[in-house]
C-alpha atoms as a PDB file:
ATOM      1  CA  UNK A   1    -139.555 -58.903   1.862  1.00  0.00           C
ATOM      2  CA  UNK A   2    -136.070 -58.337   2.575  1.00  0.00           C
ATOM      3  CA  UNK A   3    -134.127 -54.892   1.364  1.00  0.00           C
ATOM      4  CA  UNK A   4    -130.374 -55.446   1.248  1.00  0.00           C
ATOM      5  CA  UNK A   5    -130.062 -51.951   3.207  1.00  0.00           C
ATOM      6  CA  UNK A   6    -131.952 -53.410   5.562  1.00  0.00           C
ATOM      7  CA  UNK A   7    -131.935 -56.582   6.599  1.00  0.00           C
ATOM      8  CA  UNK A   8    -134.419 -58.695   8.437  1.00  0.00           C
ATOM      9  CA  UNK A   9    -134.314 -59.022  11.985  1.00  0.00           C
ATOM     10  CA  UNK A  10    -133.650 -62.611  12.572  1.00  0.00           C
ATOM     11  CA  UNK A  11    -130.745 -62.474   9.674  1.00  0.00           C
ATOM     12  CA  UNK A  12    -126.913 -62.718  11.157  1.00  0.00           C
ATOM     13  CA  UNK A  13    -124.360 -60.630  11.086  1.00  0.00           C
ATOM     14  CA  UNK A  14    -122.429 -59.726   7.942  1.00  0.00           C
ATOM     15  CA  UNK A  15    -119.356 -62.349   8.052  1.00  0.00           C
ATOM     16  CA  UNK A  16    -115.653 -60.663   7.742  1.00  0.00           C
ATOM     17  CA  UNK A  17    -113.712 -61.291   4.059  1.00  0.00           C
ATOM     18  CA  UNK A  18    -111.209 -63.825   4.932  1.00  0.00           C
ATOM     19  CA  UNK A  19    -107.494 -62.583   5.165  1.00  0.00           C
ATOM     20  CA  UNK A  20    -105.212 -64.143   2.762  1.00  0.00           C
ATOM     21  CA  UNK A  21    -102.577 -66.120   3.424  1.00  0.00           C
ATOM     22  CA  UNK A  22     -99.322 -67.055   1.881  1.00  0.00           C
ATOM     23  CA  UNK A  23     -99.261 -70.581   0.851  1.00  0.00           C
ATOM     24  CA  UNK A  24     -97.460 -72.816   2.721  1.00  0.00           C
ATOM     25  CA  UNK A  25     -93.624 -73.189   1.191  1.00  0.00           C
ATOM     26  CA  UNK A  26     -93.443 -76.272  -1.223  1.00  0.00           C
ATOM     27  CA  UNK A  27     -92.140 -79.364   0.785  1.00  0.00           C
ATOM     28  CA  UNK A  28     -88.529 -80.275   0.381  1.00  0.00           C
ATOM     29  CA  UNK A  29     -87.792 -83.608  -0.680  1.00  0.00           C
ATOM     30  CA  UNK A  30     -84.564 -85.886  -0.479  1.00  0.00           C
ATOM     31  CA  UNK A  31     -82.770 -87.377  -3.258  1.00  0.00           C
ATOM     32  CA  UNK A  32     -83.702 -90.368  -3.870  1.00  0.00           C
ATOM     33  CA  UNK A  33     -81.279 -93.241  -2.656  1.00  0.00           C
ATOM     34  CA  UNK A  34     -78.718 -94.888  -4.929  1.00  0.00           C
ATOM     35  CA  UNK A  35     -79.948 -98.132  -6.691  1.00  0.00           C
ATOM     36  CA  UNK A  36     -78.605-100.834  -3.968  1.00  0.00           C
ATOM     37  CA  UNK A  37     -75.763-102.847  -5.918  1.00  0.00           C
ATOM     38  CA  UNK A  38     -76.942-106.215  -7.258  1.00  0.00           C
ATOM     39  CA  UNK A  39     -76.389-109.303  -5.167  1.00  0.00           C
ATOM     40  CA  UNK A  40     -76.123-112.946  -6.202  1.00  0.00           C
ATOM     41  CA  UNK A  41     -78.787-114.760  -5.964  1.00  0.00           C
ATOM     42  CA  UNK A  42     -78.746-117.783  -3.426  1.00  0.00           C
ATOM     43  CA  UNK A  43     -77.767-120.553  -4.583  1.00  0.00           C
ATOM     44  CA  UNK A  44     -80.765-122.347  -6.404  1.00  0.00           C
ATOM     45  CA  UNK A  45     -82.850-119.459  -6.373  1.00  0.00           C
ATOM     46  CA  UNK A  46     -82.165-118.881 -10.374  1.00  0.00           C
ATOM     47  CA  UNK A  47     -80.971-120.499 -13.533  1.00  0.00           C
ATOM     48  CA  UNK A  48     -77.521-120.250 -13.450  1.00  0.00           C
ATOM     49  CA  UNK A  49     -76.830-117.237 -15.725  1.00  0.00           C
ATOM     50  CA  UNK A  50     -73.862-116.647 -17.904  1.00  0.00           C
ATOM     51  CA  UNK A  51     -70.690-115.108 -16.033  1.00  0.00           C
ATOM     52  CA  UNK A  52     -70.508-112.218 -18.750  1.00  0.00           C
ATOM     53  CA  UNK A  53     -74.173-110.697 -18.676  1.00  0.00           C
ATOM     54  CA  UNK A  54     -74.495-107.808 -16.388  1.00  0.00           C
ATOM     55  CA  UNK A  55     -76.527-107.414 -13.705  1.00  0.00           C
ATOM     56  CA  UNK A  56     -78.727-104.811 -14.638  1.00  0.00           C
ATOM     57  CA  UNK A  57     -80.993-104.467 -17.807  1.00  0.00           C
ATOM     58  CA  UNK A  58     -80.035-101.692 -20.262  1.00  0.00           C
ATOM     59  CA  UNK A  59     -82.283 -98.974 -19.667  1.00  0.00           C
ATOM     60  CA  UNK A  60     -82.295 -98.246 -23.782  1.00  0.00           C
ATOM     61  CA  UNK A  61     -81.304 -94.522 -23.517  1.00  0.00           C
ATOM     62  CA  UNK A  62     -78.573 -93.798 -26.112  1.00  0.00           C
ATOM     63  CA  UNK A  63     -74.905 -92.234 -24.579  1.00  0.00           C
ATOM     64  CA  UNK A  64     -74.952 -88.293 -24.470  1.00  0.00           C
ATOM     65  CA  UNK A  65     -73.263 -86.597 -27.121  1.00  0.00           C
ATOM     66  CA  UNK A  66     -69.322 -86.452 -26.239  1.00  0.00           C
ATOM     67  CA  UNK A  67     -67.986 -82.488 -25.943  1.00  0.00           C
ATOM     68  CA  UNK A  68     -65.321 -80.890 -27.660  1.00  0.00           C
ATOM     69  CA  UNK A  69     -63.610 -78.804 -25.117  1.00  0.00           C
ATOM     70  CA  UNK A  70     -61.907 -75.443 -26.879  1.00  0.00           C
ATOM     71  CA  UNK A  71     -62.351 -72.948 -29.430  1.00  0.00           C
ATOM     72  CA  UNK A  72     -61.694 -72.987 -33.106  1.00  0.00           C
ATOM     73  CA  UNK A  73     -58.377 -72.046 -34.042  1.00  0.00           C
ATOM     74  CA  UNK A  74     -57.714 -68.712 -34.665  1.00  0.00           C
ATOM     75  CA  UNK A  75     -56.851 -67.697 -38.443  1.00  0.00           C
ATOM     76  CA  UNK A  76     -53.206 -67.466 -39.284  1.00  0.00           C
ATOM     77  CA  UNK A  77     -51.998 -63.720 -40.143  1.00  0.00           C
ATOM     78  CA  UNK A  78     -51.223 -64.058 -43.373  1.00  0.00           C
ATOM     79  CA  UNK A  79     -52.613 -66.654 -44.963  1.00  0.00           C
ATOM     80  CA  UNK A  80     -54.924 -64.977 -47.206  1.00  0.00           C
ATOM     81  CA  UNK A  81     -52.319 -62.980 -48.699  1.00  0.00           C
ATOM     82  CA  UNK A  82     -49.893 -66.326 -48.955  1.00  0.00           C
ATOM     83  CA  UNK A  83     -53.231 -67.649 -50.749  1.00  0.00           C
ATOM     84  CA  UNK A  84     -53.017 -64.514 -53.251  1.00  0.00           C
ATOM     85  CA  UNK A  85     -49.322 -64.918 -53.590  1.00  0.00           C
ATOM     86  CA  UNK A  86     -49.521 -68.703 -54.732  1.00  0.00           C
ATOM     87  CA  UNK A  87     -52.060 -67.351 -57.560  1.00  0.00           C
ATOM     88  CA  UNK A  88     -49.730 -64.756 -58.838  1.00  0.00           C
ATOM     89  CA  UNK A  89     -46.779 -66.793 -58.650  1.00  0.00           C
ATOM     90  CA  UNK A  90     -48.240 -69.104 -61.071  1.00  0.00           C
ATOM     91  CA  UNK A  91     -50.385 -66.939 -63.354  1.00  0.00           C
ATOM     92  CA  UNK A  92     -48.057 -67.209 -66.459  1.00  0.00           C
ATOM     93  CA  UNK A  93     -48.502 -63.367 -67.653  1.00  0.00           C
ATOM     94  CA  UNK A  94     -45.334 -61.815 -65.133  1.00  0.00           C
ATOM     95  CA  UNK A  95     -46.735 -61.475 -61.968  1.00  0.00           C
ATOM     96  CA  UNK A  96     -44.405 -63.826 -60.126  1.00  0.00           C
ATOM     97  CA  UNK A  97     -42.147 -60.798 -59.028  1.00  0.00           C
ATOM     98  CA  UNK A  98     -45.899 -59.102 -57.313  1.00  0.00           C
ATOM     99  CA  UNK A  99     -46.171 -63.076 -55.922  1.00  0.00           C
ATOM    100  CA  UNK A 100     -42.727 -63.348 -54.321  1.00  0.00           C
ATOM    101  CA  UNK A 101     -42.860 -59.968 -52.689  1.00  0.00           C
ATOM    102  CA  UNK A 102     -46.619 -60.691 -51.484  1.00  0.00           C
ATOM    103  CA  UNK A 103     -45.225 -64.003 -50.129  1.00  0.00           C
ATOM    104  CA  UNK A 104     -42.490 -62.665 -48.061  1.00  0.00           C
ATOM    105  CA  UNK A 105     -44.845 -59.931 -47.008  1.00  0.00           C
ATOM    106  CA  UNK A 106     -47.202 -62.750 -45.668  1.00  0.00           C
ATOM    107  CA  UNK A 107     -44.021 -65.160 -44.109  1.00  0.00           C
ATOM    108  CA  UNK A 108     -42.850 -62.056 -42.548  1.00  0.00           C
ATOM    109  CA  UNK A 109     -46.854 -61.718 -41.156  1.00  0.00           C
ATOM    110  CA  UNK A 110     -46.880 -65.180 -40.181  1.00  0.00           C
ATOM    111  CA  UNK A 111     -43.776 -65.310 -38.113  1.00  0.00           C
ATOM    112  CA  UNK A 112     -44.633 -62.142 -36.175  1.00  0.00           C
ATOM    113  CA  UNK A 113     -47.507 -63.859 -35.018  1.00  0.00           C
ATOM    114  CA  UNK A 114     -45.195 -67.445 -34.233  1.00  0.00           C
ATOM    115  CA  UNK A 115     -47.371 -69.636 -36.533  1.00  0.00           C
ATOM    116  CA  UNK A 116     -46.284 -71.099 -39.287  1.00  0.00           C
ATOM    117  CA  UNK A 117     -47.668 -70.378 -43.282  1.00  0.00           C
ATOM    118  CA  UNK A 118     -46.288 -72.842 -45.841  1.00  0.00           C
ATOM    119  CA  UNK A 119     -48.942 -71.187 -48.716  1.00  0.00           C
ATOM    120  CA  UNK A 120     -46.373 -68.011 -48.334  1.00  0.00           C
ATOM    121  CA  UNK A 121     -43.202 -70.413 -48.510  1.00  0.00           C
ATOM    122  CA  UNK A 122     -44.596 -72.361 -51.169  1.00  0.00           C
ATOM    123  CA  UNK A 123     -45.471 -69.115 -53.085  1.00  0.00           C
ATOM    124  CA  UNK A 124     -42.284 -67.673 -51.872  1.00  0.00           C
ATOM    125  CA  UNK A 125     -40.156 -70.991 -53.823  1.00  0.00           C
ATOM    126  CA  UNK A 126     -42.754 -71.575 -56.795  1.00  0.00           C
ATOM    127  CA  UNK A 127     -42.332 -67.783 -57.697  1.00  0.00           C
ATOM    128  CA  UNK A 128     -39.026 -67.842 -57.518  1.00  0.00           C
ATOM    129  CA  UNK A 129     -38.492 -70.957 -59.787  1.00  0.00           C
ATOM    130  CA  UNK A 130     -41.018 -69.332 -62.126  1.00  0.00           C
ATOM    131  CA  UNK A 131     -38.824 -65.807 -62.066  1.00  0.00           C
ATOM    132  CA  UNK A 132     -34.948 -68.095 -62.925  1.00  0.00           C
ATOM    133  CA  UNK A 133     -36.937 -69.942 -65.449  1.00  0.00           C
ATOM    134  CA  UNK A 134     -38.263 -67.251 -66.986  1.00  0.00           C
ATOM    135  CA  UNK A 135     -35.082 -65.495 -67.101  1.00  0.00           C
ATOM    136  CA  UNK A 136     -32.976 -68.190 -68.447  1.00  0.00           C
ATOM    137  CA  UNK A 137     -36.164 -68.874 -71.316  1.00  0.00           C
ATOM    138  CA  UNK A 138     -35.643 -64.729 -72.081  1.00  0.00           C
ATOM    139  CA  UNK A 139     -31.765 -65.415 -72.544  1.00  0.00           C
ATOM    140  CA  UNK A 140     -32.383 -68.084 -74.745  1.00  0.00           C
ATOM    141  CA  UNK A 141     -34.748 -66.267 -77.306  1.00  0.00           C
ATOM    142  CA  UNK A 142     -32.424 -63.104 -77.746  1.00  0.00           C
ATOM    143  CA  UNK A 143     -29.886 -65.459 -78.030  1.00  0.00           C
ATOM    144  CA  UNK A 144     -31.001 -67.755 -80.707  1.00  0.00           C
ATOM    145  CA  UNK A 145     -32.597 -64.996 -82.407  1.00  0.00           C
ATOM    146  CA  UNK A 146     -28.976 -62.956 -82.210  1.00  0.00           C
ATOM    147  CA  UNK A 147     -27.537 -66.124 -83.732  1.00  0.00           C
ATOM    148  CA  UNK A 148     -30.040 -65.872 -86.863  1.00  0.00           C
ATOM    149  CA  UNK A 149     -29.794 -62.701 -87.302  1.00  0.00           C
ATOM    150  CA  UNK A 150     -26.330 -62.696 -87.154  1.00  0.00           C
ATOM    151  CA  UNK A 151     -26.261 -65.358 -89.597  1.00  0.00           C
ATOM    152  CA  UNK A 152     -28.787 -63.675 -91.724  1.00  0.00           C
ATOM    153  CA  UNK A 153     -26.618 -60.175 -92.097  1.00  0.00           C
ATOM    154  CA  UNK A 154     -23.641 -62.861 -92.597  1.00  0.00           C
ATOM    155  CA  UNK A 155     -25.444 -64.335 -95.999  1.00  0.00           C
ATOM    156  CA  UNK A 156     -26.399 -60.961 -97.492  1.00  0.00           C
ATOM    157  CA  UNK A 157     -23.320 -59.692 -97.030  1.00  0.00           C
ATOM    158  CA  UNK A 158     -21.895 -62.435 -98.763  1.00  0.00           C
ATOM    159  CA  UNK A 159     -24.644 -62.168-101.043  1.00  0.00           C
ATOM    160  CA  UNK A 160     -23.731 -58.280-102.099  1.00  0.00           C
ATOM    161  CA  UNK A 161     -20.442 -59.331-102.665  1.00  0.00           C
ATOM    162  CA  UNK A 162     -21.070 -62.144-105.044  1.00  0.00           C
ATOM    163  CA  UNK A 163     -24.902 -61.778-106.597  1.00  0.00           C
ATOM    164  CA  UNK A 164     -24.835 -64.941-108.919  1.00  0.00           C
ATOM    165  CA  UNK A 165     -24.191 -67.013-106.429  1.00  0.00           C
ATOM    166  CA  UNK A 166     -26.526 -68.959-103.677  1.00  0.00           C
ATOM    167  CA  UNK A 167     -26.117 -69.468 -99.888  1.00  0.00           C
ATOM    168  CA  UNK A 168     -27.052 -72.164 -97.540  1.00  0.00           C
ATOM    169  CA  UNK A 169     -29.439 -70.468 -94.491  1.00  0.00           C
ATOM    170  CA  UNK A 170     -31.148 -72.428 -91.879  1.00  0.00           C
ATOM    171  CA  UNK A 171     -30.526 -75.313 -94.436  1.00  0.00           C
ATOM    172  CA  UNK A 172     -31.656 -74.301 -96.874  1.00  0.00           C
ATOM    173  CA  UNK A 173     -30.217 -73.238-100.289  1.00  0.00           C
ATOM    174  CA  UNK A 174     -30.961 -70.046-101.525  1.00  0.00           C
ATOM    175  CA  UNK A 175     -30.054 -68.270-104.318  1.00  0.00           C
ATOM    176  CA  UNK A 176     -28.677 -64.456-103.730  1.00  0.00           C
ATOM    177  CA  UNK A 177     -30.865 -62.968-105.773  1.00  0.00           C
ATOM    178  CA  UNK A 178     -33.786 -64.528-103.987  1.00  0.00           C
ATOM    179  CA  UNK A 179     -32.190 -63.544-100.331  1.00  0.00           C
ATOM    180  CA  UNK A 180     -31.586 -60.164-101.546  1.00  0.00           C
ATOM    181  CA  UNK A 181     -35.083 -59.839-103.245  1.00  0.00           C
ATOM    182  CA  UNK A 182     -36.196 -60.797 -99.493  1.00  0.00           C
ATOM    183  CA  UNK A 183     -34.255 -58.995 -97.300  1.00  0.00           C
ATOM    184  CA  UNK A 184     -35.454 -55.700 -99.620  1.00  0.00           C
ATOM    185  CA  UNK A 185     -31.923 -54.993-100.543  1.00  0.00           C
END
């Protein structure tokens, strides 16, 4: 029997590890040659084919997506406040004085920047409109109620002078007791 400390006498010698090795570096290939350009056949060596098919078979691979070169456009300064503007200028409570300074504010923010913003010029005009309409619709409510109650004071007074009589007012005929009954006098 053999003890691995000691070995029998007609046994070799202990063999070395091996040493490693780097592998060998991956072989280099060359690119593989352009598809030679179609010739015509010989004459008689095919059916004659049509002029317009091509030469090659379609390979059934679809076209790659096309790219869109550049960046999204940049937001105009502004614009958000022309947006707010618009609003305002045609919310029907008043606020189309806060809408034509916030759309100058945002023309002015615009133009700095040299882009253009026509939601600030449109609230800039539609605001405006809004404020010369609303000013000529104030004139003529105070002045059609001055009118009536100018006429009113006209018909009592003529009333007070002359009780038994009537009076004509928006029309209609009254009597001046009834107007003066009315008008708590």
């Amino acid at each position: 029997m053999t003890d691995p400390n000691h070995p029998a006498p007609d046994a070799q010698p202990p063999v070395e590890p091996p040493v490693y090795t780097a592998p060998a570096a991956d072989p280099t290939y060359a690119p593989p040659a352009p598809p030679a350009a179609p010739q015509a056949p010989a004459y008689g060596e095919y059916a004659a084919a049509p002029p317009s098919a091509p030469a090659y078979a379609d390979n059934g691979y679809a076209a790659a997506p096309a790219y869109s070169a550049g960046y999204p456009a940049a937001p105009t300064p502004g614009r958000t406040m022309g947006i707010v503007a618009l609003v305002l200028a045609i919310v029907p409570i008043g606020l189309q004085l806060v809408g034509l300074i916030l759309g100058i504010v945002a023309l002015v923010q615009s133009r700095k920047a040299g882009q253009k913003n026509g939601i600030a010029l449109a609230a800039i005009i539609v605001s405006s409109v809004l404020i010369v309409l609303g000013i000529i619709a104030t004139i003529a409510v105070v002045a059609w109620f001055a009118t009536q109650g100018t006429d009113l004071v006209n018909q009592v007074t003529q009333c007070q002078a002359d009780p038994s009589g009537s009076v004509v007012f928006n029309g209609v005929t009254i009597s001046c007791q009834e107007l003066l009954e009315q008008s708590n006098r």
